[in-house]
C-alpha atoms as a PDB file:
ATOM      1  CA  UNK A   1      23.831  65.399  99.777  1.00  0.00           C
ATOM      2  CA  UNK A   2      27.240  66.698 100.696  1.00  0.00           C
ATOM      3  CA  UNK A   3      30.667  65.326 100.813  1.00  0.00           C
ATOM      4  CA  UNK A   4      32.772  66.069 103.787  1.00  0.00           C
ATOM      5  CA  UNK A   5      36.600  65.243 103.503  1.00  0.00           C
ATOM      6  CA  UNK A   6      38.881  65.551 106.973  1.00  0.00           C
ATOM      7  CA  UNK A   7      42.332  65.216 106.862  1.00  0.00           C
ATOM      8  CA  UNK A   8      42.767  63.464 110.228  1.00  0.00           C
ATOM      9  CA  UNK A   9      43.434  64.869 113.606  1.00  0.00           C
ATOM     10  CA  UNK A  10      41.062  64.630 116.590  1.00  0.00           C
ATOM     11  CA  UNK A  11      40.791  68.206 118.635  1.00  0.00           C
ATOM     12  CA  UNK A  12      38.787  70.028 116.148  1.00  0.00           C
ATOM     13  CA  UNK A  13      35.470  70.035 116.337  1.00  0.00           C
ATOM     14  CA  UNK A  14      35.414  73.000 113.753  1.00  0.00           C
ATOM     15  CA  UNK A  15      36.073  70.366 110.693  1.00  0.00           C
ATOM     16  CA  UNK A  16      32.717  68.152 111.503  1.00  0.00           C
ATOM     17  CA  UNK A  17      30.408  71.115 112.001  1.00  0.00           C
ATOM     18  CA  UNK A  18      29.281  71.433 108.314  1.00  0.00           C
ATOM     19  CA  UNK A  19      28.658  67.586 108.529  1.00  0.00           C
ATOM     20  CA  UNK A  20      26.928  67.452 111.260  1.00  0.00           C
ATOM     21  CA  UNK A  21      24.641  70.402 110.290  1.00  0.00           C
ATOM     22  CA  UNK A  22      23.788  68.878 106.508  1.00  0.00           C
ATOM     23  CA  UNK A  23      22.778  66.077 108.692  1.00  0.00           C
ATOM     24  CA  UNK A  24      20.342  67.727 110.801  1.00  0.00           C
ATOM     25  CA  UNK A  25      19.830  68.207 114.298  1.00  0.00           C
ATOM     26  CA  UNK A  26      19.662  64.921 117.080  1.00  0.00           C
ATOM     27  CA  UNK A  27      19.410  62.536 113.635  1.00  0.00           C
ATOM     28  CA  UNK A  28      21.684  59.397 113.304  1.00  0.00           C
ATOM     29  CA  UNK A  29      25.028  59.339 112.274  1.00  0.00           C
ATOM     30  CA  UNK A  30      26.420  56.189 111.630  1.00  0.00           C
ATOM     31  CA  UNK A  31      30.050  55.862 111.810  1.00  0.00           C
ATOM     32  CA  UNK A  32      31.762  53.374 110.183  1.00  0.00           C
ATOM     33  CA  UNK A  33      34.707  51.751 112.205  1.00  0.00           C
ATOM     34  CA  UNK A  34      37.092  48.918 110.749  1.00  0.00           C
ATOM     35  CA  UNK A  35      37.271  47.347 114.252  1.00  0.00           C
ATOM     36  CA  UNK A  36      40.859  46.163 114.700  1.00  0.00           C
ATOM     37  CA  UNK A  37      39.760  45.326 118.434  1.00  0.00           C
ATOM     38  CA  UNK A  38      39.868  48.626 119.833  1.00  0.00           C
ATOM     39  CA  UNK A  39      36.248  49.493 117.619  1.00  0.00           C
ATOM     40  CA  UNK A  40      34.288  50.266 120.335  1.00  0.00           C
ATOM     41  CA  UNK A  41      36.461  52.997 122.184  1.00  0.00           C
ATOM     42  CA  UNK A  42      37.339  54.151 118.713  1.00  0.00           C
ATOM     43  CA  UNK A  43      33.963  54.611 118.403  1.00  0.00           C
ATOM     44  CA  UNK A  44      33.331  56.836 121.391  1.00  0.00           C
ATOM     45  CA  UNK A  45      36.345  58.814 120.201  1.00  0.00           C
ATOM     46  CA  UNK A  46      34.308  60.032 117.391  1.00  0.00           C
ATOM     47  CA  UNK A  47      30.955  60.034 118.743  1.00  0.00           C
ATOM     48  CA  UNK A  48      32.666  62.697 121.159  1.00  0.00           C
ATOM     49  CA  UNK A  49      33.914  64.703 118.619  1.00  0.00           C
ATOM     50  CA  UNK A  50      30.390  64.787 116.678  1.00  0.00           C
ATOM     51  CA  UNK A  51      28.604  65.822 119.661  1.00  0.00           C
ATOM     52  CA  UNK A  52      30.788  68.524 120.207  1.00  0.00           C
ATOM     53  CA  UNK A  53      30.153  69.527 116.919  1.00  0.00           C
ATOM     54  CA  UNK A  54      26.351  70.009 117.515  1.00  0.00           C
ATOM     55  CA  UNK A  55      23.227  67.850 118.578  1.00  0.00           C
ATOM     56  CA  UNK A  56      24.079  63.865 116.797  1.00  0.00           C
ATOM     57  CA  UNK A  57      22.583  60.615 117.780  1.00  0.00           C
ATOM     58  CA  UNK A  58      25.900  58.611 116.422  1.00  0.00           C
ATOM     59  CA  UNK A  59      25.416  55.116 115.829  1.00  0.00           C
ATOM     60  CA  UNK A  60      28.153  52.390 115.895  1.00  0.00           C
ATOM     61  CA  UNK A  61      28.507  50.576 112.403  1.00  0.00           C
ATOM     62  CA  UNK A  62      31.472  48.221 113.213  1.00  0.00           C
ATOM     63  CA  UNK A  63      33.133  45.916 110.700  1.00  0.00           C
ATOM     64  CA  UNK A  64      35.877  43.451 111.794  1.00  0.00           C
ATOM     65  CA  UNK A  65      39.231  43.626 110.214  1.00  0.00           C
ATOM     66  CA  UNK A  66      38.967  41.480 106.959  1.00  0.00           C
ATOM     67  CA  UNK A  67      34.894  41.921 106.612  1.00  0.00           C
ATOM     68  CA  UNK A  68      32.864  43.550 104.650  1.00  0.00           C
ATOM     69  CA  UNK A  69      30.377  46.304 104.685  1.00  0.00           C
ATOM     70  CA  UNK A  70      27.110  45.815 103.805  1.00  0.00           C
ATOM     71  CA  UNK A  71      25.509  49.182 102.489  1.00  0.00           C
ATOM     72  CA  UNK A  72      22.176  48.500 102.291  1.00  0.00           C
ATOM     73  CA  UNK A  73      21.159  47.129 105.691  1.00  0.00           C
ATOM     74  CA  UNK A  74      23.666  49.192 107.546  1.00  0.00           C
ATOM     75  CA  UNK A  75      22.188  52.575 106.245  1.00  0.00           C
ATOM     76  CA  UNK A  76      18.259  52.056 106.781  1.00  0.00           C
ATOM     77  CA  UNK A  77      18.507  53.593 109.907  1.00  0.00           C
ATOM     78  CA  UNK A  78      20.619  56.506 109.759  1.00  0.00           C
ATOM     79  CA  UNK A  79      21.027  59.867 108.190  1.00  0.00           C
ATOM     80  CA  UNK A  80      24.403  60.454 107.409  1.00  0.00           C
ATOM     81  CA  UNK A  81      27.469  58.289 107.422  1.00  0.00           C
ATOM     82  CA  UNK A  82      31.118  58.967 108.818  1.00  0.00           C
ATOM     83  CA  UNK A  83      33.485  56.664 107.563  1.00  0.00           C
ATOM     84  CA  UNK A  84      36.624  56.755 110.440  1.00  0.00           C
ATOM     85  CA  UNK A  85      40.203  56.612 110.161  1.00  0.00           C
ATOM     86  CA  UNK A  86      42.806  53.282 110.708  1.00  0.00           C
ATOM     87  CA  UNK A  87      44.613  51.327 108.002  1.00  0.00           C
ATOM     88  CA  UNK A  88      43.328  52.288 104.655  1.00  0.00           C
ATOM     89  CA  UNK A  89      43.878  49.120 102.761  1.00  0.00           C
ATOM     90  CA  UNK A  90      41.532  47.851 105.311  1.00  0.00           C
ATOM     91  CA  UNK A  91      38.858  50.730 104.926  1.00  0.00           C
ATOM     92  CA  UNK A  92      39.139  50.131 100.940  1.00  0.00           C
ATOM     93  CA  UNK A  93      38.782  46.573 101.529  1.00  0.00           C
ATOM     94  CA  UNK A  94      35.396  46.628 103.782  1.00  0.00           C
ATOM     95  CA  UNK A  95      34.313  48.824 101.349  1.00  0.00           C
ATOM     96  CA  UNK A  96      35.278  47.272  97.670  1.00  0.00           C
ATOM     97  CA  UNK A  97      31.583  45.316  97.718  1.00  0.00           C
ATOM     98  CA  UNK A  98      29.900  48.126  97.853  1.00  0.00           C
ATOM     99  CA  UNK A  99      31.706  50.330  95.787  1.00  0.00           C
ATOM    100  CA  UNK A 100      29.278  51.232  93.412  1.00  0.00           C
ATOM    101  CA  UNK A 101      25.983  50.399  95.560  1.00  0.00           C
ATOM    102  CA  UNK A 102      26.953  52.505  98.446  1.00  0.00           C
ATOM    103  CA  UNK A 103      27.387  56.285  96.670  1.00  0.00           C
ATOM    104  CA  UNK A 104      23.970  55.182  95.189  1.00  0.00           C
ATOM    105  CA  UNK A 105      22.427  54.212  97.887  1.00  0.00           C
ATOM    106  CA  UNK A 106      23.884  58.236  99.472  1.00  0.00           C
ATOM    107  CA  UNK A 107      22.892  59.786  96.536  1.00  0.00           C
ATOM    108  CA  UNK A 108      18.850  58.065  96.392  1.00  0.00           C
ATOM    109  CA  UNK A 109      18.644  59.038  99.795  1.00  0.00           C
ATOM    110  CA  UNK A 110      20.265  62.567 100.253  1.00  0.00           C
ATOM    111  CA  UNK A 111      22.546  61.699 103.121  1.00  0.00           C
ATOM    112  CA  UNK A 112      26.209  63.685 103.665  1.00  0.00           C
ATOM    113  CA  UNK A 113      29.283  61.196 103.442  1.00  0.00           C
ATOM    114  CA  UNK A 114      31.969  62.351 105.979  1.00  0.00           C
ATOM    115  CA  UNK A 115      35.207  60.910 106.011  1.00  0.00           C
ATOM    116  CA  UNK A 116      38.316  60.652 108.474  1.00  0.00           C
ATOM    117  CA  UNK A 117      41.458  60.398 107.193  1.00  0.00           C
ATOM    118  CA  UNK A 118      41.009  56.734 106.139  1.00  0.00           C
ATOM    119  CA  UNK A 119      37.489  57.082 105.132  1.00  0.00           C
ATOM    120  CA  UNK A 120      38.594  60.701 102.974  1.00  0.00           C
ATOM    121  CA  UNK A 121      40.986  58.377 100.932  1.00  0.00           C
ATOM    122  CA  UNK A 122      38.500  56.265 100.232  1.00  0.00           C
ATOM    123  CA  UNK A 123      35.951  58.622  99.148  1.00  0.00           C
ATOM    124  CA  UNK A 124      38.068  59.194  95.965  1.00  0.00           C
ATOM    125  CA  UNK A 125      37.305  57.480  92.445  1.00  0.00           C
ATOM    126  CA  UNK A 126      41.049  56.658  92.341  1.00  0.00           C
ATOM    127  CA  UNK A 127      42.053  56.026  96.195  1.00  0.00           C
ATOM    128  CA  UNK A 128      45.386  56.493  97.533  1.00  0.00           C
ATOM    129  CA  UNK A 129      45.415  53.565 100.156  1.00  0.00           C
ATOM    130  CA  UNK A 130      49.339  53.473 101.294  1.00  0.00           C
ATOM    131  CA  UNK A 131      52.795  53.024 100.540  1.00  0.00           C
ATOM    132  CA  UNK A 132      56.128  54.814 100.952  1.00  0.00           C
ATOM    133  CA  UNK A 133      57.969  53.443  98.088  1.00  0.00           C
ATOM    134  CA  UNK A 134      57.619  54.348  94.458  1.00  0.00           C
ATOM    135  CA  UNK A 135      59.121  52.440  91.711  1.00  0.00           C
ATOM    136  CA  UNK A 136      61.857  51.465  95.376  1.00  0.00           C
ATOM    137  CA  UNK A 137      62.490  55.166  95.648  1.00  0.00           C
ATOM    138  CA  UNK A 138      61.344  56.666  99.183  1.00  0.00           C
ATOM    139  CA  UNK A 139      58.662  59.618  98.454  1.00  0.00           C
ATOM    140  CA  UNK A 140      57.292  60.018 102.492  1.00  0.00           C
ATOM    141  CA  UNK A 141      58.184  58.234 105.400  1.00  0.00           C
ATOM    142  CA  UNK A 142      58.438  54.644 105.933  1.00  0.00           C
ATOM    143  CA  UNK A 143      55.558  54.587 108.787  1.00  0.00           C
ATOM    144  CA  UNK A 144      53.475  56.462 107.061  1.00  0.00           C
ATOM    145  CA  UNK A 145      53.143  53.452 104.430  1.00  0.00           C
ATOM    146  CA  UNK A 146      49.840  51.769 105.856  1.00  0.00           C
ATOM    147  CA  UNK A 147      51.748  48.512 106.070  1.00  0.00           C
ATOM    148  CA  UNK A 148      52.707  48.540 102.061  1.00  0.00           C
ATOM    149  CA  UNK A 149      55.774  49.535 100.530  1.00  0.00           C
ATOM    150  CA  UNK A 150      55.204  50.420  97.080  1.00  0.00           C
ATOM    151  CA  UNK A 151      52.526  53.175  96.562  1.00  0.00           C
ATOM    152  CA  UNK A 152      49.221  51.466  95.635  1.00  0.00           C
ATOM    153  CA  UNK A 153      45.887  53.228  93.939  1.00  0.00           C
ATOM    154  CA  UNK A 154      43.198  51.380  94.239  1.00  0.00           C
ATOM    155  CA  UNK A 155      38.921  51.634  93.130  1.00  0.00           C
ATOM    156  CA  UNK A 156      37.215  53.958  95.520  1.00  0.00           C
ATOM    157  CA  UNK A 157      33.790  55.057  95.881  1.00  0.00           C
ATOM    158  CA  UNK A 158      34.022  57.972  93.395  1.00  0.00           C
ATOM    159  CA  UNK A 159      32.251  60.458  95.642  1.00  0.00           C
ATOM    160  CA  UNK A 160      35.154  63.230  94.214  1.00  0.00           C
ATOM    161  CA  UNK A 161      36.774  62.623  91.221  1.00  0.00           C
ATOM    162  CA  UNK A 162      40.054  63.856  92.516  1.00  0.00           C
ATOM    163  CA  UNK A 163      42.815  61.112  94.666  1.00  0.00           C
ATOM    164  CA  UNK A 164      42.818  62.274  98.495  1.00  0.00           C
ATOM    165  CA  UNK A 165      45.789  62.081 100.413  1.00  0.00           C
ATOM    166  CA  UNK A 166      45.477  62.718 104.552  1.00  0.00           C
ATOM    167  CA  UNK A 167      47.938  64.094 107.534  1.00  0.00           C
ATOM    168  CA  UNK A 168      50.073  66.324 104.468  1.00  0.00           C
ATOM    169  CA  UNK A 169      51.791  68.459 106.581  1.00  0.00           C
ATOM    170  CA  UNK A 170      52.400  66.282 109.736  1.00  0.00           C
ATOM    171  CA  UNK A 171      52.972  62.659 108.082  1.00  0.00           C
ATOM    172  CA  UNK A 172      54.663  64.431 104.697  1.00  0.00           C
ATOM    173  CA  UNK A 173      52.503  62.461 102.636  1.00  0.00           C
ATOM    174  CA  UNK A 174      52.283  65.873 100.311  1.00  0.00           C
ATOM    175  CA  UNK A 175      55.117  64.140  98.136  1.00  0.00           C
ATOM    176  CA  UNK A 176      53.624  60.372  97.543  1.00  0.00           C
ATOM    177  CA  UNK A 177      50.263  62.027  96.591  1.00  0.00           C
ATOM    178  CA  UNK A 178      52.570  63.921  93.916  1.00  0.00           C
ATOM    179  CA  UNK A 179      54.241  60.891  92.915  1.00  0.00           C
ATOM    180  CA  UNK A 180      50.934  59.129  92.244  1.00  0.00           C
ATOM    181  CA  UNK A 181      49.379  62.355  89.868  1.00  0.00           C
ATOM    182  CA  UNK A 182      52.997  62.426  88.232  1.00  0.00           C
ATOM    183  CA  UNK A 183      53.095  59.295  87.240  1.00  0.00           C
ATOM    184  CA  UNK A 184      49.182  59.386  85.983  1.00  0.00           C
ATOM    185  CA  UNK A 185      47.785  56.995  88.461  1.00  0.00           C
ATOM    186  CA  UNK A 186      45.191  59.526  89.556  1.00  0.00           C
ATOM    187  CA  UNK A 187      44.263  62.520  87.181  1.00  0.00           C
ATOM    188  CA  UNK A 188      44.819  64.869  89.917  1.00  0.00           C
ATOM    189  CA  UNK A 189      44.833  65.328  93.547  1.00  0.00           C
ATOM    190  CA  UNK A 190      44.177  66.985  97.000  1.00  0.00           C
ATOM    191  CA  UNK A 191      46.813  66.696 100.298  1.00  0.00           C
ATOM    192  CA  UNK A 192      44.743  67.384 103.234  1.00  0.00           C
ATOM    193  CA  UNK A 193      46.333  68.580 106.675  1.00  0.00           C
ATOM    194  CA  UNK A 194      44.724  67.243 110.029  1.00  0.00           C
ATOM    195  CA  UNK A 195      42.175  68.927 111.428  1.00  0.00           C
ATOM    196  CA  UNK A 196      41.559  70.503 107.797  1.00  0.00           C
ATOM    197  CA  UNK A 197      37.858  69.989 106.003  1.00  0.00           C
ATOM    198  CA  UNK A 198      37.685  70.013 102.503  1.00  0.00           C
ATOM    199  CA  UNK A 199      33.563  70.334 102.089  1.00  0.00           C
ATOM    200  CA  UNK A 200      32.643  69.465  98.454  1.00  0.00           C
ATOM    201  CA  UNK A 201      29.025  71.082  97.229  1.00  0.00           C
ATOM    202  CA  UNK A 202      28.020  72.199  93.424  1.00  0.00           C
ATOM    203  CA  UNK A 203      31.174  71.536  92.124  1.00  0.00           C
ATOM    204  CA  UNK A 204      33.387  73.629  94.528  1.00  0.00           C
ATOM    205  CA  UNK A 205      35.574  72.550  97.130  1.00  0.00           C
ATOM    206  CA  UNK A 206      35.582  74.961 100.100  1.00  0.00           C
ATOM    207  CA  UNK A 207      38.653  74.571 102.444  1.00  0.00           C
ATOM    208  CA  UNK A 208      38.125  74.727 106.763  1.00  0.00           C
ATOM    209  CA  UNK A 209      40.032  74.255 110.072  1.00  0.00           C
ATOM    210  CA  UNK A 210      43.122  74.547 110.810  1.00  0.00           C
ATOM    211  CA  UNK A 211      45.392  73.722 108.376  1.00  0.00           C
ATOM    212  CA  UNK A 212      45.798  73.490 104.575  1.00  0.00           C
ATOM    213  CA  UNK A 213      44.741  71.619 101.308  1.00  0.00           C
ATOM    214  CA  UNK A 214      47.397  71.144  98.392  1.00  0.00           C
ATOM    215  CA  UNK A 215      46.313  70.980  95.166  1.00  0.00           C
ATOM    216  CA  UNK A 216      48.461  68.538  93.056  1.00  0.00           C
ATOM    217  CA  UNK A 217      47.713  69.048  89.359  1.00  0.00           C
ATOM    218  CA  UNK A 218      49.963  67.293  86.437  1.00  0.00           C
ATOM    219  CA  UNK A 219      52.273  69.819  84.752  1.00  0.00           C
ATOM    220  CA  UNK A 220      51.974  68.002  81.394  1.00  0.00           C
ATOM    221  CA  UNK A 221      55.484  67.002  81.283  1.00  0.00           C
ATOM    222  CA  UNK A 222      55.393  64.121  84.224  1.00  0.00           C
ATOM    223  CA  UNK A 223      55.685  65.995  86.536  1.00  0.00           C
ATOM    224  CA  UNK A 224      53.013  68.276  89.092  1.00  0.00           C
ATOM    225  CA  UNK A 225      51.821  71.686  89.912  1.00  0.00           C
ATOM    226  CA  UNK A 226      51.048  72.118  93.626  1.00  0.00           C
ATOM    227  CA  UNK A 227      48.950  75.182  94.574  1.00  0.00           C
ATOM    228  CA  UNK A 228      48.065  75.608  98.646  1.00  0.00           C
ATOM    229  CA  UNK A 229      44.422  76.453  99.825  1.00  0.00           C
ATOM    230  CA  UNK A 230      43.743  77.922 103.415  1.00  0.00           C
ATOM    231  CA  UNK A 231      40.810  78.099 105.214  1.00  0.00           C
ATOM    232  CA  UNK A 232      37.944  79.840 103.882  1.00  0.00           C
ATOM    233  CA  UNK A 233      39.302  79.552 100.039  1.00  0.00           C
ATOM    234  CA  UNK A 234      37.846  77.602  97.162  1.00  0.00           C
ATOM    235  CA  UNK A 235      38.649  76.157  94.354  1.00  0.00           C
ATOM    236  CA  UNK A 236      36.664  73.947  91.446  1.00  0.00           C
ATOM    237  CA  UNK A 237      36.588  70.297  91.251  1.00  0.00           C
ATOM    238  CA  UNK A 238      37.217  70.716  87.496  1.00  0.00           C
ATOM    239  CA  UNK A 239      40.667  72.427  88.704  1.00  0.00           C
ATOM    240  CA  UNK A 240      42.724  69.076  86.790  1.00  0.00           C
END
């Protein structure tokens, strides 16, 4: 089982390669898709991208906006999952049933977790779901809020034990993710750019693509340390 984080960004087939390859060759990948009514061609979107990536059978799992996911039956006939990208409160919502059954049910099994943008945040124990306000003060862009104001953490699956936050460089959601570990809502975190891979294996996390991975750390004093990653560099997930 590995754990396959991707900060968002379509063009790259680089950042699903390792995915894709844990997976195995012409097996299922189901792709999980919070349909807000554009599911379907969302879903060719990413079945595209994985079968760029290398040989995929990808498999539609779509959930309508306000459902829930149901782990069990949904993953009997795949081999890996991809979790997509759209409005994280949404993602963490379809998910929150299932939030203990679901790594569980990855773990019994062996099967890679992959997630995009969205489904990256929610791969965290602590998730960073949205927001663009903390405590009323602006921290990153008012459209880059998920449709909340104030910053909200919320349960996640736990798959890394660090907060994920997606788009860094090109949304500037580098500074909210630094509000949250300042303020002790997470106990530390990772900024991902698009098309940027953080691939988590035996307690490392290796960084790929295109872009970079920020490592926000508490400084002790309530404030944070932020350390950059580029591709090909590693760091451990006991880093906090």
């Amino acid at each position: 089982m590995g754990t396959f984080l991707i900060g968002g960004g379509w063009d790259t087939a680089e950042v699903y390669e390792p995915f894709v390859g844990a997976v195995g060759g012409e097996r299922r990948i189901g792709c999980l898709i919070v349909d807000e009514g554009d599911g379907a061609a969302q879903f060719e979107r990413y079945a595209g991208a994985l079968r760029k990536a290398g040989p995929c059978t990808p498999v539609p799992l779509l959930v309508p906006l306000g459902g829930r996911f149901g782990p069990e039956q949904a993953l009997a006939g795949v081999d890996g999952l991809l979790v997509c990208g759209g409005l994280t409160p949404a993602y963490q919502e379809a998910l929150e049933d299932g939030l203990e059954r679901l790594p569980t049910l990855l773990a019994g099994r062996g099967m890679p977790y992959a997630g995009f943008s969205a489904g990256a945040a929610v791969a965290a124990r602590r998730a960073v779901v949205g927001g663009w306000l903390a405590d009323g003060v602006p921290v990153c862009p008012e459209e880059t809020g998920e449709d909340l104001a104030e910053v909200e953490v919320r349960a996640g699956l736990g798959l890394v034990p660090f907060a994920v936050d997606v788009h860094a460089a090109q949304w500037g959601t580098l500074a909210r993710l630094i509000a949250v570990v300042g303020r002790g809502a997470a106990p530390y975190g990772v900024a991902v750019d698009e098309n940027t891979l953080l691939e988590v294996a035996d307690g490392e996390v290796r960084v790929a693509g295109l872009g970079r991975a920020h490592l926000v750390r508490p400084d002790g004093g309530g404030g944070a340390l932020v350390r950059a990653y580029g591709p090909g560099e590693r760091f451990s997930v006991a880093e906090a």
